[in-house]
C-alpha atoms as a PDB file:
ATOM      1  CA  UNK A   1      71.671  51.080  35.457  1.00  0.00           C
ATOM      2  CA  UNK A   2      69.520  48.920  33.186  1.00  0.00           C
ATOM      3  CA  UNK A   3      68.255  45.759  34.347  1.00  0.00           C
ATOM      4  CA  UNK A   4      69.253  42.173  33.100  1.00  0.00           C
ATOM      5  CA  UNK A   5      67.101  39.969  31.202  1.00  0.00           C
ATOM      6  CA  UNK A   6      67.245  37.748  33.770  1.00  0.00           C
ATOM      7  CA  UNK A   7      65.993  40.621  36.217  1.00  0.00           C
ATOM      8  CA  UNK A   8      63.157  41.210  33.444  1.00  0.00           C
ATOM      9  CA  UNK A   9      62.122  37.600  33.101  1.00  0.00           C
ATOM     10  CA  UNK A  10      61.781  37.581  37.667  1.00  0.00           C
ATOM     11  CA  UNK A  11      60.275  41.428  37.329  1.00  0.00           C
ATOM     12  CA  UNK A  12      57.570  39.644  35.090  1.00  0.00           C
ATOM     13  CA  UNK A  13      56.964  36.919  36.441  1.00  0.00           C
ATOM     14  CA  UNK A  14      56.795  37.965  40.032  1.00  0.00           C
ATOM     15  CA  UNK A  15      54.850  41.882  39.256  1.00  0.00           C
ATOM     16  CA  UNK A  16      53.401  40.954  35.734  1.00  0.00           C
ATOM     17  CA  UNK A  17      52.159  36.880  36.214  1.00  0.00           C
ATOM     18  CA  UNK A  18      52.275  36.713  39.946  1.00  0.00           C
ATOM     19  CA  UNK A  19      49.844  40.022  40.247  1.00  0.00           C
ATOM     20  CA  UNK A  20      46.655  39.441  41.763  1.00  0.00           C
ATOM     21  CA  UNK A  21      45.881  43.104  41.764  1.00  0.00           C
ATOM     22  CA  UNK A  22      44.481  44.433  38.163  1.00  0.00           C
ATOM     23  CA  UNK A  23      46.052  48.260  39.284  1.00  0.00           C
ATOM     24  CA  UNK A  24      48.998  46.898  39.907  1.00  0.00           C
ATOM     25  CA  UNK A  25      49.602  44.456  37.442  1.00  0.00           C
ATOM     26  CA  UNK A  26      48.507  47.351  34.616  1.00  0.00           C
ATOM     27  CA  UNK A  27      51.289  49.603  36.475  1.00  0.00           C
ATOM     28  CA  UNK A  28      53.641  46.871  36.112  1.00  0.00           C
ATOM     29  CA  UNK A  29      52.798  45.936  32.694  1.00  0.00           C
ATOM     30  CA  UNK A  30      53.053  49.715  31.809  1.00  0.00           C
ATOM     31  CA  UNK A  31      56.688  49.393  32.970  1.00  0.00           C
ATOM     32  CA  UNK A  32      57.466  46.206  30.994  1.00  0.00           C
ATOM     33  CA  UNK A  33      56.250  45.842  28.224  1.00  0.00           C
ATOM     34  CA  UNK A  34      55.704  48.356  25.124  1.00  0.00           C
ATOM     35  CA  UNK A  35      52.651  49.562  23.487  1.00  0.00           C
ATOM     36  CA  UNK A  36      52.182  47.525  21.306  1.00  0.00           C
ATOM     37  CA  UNK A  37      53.404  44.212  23.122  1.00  0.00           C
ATOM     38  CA  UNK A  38      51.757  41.221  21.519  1.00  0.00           C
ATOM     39  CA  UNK A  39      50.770  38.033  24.135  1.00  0.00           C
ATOM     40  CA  UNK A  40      50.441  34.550  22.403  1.00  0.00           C
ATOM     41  CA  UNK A  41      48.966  31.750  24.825  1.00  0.00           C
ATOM     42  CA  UNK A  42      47.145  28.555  23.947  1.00  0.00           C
ATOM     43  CA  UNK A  43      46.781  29.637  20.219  1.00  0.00           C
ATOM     44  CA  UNK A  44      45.556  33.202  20.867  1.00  0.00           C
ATOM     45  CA  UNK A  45      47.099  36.634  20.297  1.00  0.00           C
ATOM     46  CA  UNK A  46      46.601  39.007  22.707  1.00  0.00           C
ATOM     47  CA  UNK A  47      47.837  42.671  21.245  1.00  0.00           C
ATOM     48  CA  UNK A  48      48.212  45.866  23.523  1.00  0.00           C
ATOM     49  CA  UNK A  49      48.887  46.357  27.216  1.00  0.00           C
ATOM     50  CA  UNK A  50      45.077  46.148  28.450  1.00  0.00           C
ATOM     51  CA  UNK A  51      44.304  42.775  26.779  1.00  0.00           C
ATOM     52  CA  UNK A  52      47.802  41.237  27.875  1.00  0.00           C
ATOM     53  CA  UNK A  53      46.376  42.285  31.195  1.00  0.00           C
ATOM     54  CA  UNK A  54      43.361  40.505  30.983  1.00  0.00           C
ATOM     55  CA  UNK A  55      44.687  37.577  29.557  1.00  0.00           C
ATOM     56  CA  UNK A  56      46.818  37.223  32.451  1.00  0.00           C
ATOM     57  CA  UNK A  57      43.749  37.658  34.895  1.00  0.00           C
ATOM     58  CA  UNK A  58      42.325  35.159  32.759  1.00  0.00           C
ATOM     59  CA  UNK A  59      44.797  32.765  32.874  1.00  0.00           C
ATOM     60  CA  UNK A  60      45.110  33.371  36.643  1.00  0.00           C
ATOM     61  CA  UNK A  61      41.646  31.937  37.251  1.00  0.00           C
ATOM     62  CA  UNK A  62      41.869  28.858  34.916  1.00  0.00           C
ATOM     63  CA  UNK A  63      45.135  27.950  37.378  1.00  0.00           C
ATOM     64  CA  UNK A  64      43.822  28.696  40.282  1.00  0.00           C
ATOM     65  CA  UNK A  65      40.751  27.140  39.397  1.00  0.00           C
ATOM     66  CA  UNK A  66      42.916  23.917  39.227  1.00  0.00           C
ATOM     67  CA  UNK A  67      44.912  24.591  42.347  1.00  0.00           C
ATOM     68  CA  UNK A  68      44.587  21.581  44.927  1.00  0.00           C
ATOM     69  CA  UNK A  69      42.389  22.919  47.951  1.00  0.00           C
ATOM     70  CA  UNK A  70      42.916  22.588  51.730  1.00  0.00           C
ATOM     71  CA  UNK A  71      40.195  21.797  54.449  1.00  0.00           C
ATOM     72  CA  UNK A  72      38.828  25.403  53.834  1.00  0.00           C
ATOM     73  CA  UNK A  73      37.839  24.496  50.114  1.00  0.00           C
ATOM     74  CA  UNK A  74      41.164  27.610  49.445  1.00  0.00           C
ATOM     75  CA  UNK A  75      43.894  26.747  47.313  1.00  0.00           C
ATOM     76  CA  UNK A  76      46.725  25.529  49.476  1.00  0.00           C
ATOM     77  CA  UNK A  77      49.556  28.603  50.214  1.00  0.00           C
ATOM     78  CA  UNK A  78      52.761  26.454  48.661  1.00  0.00           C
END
């Protein structure tokens, strides 16, 4: 049984976006996406399954960078 796109769009969001792992989120990605899957964020193109990758890791930091903190200077878990 093929999955939805709606199982797609939660499969990358939650394994793909959500990944703090770079193993897993490649395996993931690997899964998803094709070989020559093109990423476009903020103006930029991001071509091929490694760079998507490191976009997202990318991205990742920039966010959590911005994430409000707690007492223990760690982004809050909400």
């Amino acid at each position: 049984m093929s999955d939805t796109p709606a199982d797609l769009m939660l499969k990358n969001l939650s394994e793909v976006f959500g990944e703090r792992d770079s193993e897993r989120r490649m395996a993931a990605i690997e899964n998803l996406y094709s070989e020559d899957a093109v990423f476009f964020e903020a103006e930029q193109r991001f071509a091929g399954r490694r760079a998507i990758s490191d976009a997202i890791a990318a991205l990742r930091d920039q966010l959590v960078a911005l994430a409000p903190t707690g007492r223990s200077g760690q982004p809050d878990a909400r």
